[in-house]
N, C-alpha and C. Protein backbone atom coordinates (compact mmCIF):
# COMPACT_ATOMS: atom_id res chain seq x y z
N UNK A 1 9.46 37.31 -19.16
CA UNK A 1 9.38 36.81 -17.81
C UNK A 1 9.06 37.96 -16.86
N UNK A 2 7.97 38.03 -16.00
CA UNK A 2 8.16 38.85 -15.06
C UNK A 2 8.00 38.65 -13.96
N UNK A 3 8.29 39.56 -13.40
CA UNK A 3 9.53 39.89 -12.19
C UNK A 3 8.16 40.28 -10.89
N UNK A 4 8.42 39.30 -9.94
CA UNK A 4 7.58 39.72 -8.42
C UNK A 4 7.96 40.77 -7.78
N UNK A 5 7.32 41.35 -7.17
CA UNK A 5 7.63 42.30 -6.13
C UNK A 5 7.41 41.72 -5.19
N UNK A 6 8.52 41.81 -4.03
CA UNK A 6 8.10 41.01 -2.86
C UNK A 6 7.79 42.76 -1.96
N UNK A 7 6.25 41.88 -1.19
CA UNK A 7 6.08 43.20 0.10
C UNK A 7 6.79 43.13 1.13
N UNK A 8 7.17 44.26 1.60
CA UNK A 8 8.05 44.22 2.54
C UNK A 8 7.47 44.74 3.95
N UNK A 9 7.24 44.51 4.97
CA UNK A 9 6.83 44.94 6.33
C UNK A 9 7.15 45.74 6.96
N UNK A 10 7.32 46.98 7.39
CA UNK A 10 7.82 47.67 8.73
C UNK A 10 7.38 47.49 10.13
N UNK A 11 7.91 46.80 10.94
CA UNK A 11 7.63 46.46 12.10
C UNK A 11 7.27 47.99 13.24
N UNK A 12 6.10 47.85 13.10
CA UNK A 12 6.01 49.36 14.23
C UNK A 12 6.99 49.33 15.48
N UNK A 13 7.39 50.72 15.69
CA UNK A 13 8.33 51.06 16.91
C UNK A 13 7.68 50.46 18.00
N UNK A 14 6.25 50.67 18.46
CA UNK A 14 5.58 50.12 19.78
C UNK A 14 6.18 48.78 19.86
N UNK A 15 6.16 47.82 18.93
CA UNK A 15 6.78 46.31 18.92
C UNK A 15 7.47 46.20 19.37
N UNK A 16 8.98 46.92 18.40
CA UNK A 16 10.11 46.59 19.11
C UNK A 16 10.70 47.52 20.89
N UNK A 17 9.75 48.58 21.04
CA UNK A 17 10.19 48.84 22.13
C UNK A 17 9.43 48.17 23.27
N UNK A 18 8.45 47.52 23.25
CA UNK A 18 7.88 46.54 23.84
C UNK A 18 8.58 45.34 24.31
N UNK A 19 9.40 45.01 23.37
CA UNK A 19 10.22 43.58 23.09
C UNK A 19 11.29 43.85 24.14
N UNK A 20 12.24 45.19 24.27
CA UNK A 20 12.99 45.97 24.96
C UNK A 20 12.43 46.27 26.30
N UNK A 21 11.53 46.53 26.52
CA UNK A 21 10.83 46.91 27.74
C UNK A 21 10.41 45.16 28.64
N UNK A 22 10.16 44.22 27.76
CA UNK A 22 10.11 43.32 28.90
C UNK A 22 11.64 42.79 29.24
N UNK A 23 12.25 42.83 27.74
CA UNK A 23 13.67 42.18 28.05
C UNK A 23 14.41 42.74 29.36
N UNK A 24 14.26 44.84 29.73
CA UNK A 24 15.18 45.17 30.21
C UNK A 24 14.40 44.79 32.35
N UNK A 25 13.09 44.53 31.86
CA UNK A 25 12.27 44.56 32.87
C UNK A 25 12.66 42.90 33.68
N UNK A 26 12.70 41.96 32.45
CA UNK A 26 13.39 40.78 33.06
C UNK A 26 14.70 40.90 33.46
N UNK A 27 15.69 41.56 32.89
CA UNK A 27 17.05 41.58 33.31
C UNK A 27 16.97 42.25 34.72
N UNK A 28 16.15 42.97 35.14
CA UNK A 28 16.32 44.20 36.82
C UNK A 28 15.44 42.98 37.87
N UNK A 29 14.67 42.07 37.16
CA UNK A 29 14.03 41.16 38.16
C UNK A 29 15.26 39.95 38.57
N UNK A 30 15.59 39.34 37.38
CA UNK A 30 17.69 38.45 37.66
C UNK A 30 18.03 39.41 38.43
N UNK A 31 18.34 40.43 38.88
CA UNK A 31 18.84 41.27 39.74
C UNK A 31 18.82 40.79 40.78
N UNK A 32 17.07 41.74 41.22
CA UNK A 32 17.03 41.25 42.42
C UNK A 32 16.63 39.76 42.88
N UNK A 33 16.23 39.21 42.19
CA UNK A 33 15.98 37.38 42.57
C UNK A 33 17.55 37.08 42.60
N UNK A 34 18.61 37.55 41.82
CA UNK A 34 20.19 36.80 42.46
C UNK A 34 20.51 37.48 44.01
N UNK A 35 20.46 38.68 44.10
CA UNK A 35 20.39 39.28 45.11
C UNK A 35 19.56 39.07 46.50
N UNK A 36 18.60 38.44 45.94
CA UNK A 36 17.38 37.92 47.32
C UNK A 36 18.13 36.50 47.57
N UNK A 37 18.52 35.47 46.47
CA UNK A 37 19.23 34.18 46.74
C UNK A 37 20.55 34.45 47.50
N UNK A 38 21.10 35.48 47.22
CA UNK A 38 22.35 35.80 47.71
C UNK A 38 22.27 35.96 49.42
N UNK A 39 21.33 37.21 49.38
CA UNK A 39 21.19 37.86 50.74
C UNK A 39 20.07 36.86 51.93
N UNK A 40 19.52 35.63 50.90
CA UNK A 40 18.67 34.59 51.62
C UNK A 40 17.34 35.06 51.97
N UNK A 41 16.86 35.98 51.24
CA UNK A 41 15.72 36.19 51.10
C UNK A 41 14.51 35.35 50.27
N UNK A 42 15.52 34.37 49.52
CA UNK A 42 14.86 33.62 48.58
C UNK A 42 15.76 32.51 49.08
N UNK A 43 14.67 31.26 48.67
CA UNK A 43 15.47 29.77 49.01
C UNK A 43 15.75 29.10 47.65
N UNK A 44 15.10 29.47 46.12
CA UNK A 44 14.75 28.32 45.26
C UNK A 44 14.82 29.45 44.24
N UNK A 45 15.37 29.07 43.19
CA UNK A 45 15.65 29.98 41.77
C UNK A 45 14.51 29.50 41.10
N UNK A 46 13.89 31.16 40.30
CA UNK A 46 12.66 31.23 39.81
C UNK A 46 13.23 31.01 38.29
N UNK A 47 12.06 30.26 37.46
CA UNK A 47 11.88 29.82 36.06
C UNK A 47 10.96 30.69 35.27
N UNK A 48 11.45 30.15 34.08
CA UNK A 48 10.28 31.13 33.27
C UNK A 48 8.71 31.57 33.20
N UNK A 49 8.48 30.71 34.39
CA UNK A 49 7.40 30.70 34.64
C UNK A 49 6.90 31.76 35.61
N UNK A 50 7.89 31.73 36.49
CA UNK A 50 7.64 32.62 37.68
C UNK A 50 7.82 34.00 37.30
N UNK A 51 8.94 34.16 36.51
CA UNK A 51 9.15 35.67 35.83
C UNK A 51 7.84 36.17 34.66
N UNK A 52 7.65 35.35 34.07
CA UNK A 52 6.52 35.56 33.34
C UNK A 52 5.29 36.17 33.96
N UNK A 53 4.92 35.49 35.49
CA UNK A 53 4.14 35.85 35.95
C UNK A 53 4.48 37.24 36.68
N UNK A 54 5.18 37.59 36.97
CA UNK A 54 5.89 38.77 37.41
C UNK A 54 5.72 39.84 36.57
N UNK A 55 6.11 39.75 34.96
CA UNK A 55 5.90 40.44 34.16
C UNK A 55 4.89 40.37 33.57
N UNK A 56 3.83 39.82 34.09
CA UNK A 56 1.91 39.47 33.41
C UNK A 56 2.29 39.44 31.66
N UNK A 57 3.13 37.95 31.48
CA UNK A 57 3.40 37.51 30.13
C UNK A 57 3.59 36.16 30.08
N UNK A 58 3.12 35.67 29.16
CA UNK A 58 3.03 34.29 29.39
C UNK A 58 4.53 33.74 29.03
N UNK A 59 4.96 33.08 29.72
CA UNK A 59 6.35 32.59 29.78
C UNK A 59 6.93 32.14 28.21
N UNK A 60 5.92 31.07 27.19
CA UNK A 60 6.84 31.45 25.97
C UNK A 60 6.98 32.73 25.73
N UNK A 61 5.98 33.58 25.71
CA UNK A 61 6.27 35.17 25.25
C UNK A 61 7.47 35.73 25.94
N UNK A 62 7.68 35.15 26.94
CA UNK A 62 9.24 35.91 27.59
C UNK A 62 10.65 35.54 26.98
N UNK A 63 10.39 33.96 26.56
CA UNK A 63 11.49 33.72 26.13
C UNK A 63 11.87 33.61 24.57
N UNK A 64 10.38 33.84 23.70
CA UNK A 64 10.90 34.28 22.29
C UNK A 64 11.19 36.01 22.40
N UNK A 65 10.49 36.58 22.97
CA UNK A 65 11.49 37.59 22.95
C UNK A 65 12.81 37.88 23.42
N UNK A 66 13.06 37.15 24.56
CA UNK A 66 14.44 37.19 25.15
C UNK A 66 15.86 36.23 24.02
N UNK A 67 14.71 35.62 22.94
CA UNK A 67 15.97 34.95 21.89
C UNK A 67 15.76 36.11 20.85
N UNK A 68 15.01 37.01 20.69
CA UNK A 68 14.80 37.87 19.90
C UNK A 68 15.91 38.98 20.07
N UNK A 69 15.71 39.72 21.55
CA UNK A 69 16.44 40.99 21.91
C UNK A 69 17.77 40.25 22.66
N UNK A 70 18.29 39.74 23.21
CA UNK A 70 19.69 39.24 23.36
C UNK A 70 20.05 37.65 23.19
N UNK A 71 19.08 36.66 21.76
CA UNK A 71 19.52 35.57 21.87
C UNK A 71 20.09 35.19 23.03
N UNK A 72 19.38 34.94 24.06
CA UNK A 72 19.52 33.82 25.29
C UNK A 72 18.07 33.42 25.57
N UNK A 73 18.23 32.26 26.27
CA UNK A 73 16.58 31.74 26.91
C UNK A 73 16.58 32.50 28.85
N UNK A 74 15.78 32.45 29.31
CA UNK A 74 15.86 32.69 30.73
C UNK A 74 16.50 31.92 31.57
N UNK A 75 16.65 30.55 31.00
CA UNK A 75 17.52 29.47 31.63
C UNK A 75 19.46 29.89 31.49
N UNK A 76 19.58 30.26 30.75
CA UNK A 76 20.82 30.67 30.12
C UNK A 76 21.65 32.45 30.85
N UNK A 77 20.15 33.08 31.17
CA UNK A 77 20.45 34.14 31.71
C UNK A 77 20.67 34.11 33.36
N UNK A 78 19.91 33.32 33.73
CA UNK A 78 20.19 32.49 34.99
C UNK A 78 21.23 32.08 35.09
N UNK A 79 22.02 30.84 34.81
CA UNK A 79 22.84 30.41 34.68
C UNK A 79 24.22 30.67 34.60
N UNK A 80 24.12 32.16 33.52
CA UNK A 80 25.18 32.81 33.81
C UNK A 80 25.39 33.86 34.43
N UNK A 81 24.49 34.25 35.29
CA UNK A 81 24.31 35.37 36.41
C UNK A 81 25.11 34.37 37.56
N UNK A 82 24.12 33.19 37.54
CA UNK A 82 24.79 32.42 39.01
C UNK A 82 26.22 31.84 38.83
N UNK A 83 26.54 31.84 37.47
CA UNK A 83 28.09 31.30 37.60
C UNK A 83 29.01 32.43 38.00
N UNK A 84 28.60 33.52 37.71
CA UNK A 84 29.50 34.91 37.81
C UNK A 84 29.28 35.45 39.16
N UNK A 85 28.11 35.12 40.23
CA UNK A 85 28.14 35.62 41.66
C UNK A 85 28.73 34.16 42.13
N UNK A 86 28.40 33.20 42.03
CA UNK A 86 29.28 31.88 42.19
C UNK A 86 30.69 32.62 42.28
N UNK A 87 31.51 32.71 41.45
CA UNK A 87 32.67 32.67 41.27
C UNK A 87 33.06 33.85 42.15
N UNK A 88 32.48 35.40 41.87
CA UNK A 88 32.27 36.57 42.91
C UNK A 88 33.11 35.98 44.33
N UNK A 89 31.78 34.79 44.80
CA UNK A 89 32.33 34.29 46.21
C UNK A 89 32.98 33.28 46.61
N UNK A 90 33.45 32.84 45.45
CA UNK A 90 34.19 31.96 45.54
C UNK A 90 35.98 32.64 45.89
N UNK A 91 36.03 33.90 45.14
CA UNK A 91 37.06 34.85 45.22
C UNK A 91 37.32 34.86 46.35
N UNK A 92 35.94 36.04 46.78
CA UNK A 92 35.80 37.01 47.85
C UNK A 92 35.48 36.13 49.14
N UNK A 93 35.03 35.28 49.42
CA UNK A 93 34.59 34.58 50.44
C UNK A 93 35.17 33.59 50.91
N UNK A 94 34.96 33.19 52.28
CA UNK A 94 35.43 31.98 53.04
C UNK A 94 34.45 30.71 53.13
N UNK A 95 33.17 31.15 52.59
CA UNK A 95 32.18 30.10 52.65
C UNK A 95 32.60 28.69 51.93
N UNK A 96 31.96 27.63 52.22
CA UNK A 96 32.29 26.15 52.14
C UNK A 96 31.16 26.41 50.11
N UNK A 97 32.04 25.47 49.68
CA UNK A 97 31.34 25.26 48.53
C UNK A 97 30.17 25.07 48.98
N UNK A 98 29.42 23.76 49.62
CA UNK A 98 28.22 23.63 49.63
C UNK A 98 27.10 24.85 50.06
N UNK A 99 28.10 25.70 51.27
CA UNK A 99 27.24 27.00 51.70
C UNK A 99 26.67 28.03 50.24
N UNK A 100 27.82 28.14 49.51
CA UNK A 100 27.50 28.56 48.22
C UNK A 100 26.53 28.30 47.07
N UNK A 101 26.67 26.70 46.98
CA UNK A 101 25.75 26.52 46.37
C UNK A 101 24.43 26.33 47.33
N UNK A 102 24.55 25.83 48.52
CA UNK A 102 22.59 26.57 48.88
C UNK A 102 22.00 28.17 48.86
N UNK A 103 23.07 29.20 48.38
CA UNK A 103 22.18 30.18 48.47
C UNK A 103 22.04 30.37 47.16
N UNK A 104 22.00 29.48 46.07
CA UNK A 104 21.58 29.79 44.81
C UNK A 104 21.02 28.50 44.67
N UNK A 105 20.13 27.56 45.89
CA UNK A 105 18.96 26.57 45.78
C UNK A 105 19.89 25.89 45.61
N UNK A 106 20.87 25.15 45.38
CA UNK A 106 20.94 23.76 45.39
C UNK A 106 21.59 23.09 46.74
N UNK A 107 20.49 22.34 46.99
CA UNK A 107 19.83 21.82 48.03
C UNK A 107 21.31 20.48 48.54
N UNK A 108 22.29 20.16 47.31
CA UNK A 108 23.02 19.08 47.18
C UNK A 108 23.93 20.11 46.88
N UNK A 109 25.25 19.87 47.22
CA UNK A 109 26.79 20.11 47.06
C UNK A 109 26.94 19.45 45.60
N UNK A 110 26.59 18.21 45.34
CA UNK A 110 27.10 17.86 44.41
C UNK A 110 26.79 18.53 43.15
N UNK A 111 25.01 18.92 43.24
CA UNK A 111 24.20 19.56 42.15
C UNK A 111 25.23 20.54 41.68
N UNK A 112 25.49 21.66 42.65
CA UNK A 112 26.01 22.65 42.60
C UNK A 112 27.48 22.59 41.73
N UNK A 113 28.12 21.39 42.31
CA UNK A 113 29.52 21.31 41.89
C UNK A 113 29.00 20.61 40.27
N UNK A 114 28.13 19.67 39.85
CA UNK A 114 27.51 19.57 38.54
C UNK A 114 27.37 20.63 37.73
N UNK A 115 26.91 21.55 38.27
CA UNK A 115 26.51 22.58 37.53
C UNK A 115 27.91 23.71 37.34
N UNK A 116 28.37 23.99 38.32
CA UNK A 116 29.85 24.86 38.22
C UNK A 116 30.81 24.30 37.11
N UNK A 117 31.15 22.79 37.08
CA UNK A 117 31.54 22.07 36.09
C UNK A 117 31.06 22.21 34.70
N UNK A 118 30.01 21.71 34.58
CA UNK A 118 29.75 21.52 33.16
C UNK A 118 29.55 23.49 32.71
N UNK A 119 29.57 24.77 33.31
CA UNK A 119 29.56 25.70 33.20
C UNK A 119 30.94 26.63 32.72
N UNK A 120 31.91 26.27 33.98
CA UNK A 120 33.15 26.85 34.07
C UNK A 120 34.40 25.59 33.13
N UNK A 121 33.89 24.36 33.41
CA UNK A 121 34.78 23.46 32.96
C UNK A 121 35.28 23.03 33.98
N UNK A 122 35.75 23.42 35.19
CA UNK A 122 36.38 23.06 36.41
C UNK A 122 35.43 22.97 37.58
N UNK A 123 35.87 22.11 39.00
CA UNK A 123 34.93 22.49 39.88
C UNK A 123 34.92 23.56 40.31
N UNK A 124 33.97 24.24 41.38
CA UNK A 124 34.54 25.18 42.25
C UNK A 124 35.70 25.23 43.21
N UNK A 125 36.26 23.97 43.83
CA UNK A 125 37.01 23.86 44.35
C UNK A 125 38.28 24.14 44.15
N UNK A 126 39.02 23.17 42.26
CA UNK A 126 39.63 24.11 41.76
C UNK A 126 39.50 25.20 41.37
N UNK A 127 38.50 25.90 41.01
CA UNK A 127 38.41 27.00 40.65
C UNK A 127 39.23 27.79 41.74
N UNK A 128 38.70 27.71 43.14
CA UNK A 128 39.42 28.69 44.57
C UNK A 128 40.55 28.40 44.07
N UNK A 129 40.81 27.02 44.60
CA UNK A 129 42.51 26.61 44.47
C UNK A 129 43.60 27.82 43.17
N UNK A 130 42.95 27.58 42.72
CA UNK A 130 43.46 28.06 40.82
C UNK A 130 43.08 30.03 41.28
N UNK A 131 42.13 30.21 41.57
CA UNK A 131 42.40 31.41 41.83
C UNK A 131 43.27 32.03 43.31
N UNK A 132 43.65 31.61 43.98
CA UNK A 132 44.33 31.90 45.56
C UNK A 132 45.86 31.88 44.79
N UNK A 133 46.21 31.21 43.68
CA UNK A 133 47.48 31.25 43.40
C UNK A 133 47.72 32.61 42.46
């Protein structure tokens, strides 16, 4: 009986530091796009689409690499950027839930409190409540 040799590949370094270079290039753009939503420089949270174009890559290419170099999608990295400055001001701040959720686009209180929920498990509301104690 004989025996296959399987070929084996070495992935050139340019690849994977490529893969690294858009990942770390998308993570500093979540930066400042949470930071522009924050400070109201921005009205509407950007998609993979918009970052893609930012990084002159076509948006699947952003997000198989982004499941590649930190298994998450861009939706996911979003999501949990805005639950963690969410909560930030929910601490630190006096703002009304709904004020909160329009500076991270949602246009509805309720969206916002939808989304804090199915995220945190709780609303934001308890969430304050639960944290002030």
């Amino acid at each position: 009986m004989e025996t296959q040799t399987v070929k084996t590949y070495k992935i050139p370094e340019k690849i994977l530091s490529r893969k690294d270079e858009i990942t770390t290039s998308f993570l500093k753009l979540v930066d400042e796009h949470i930071n522009d939503l924050i400070s109201g420089r921005a009205s509407r949270r950007l998609h993979a689409q918009d970052f893609g174009a930012k990084l002159f890559i076509h948006p699947r290419h952003l997000t198989n690499t982004l499941k590649i170099t930190i298994n998450s999608s861009v939706c996911e990295v979003m999501e949990e950027r805005i639950l963690a400055e969410a909560i930030t001001l929910l601490k630190q701040t006096t703002l009304s839930i709904a004020e909160i959720g329009q500076k991270f686009g949602y246009e509805e209180p309720t969206n916002f409190t939808k989304f804090f929920k199915g995220m945190a498990g709780i609303t934001p509301l308890q969430y304050r409540k639960k944290s002030l104690v």
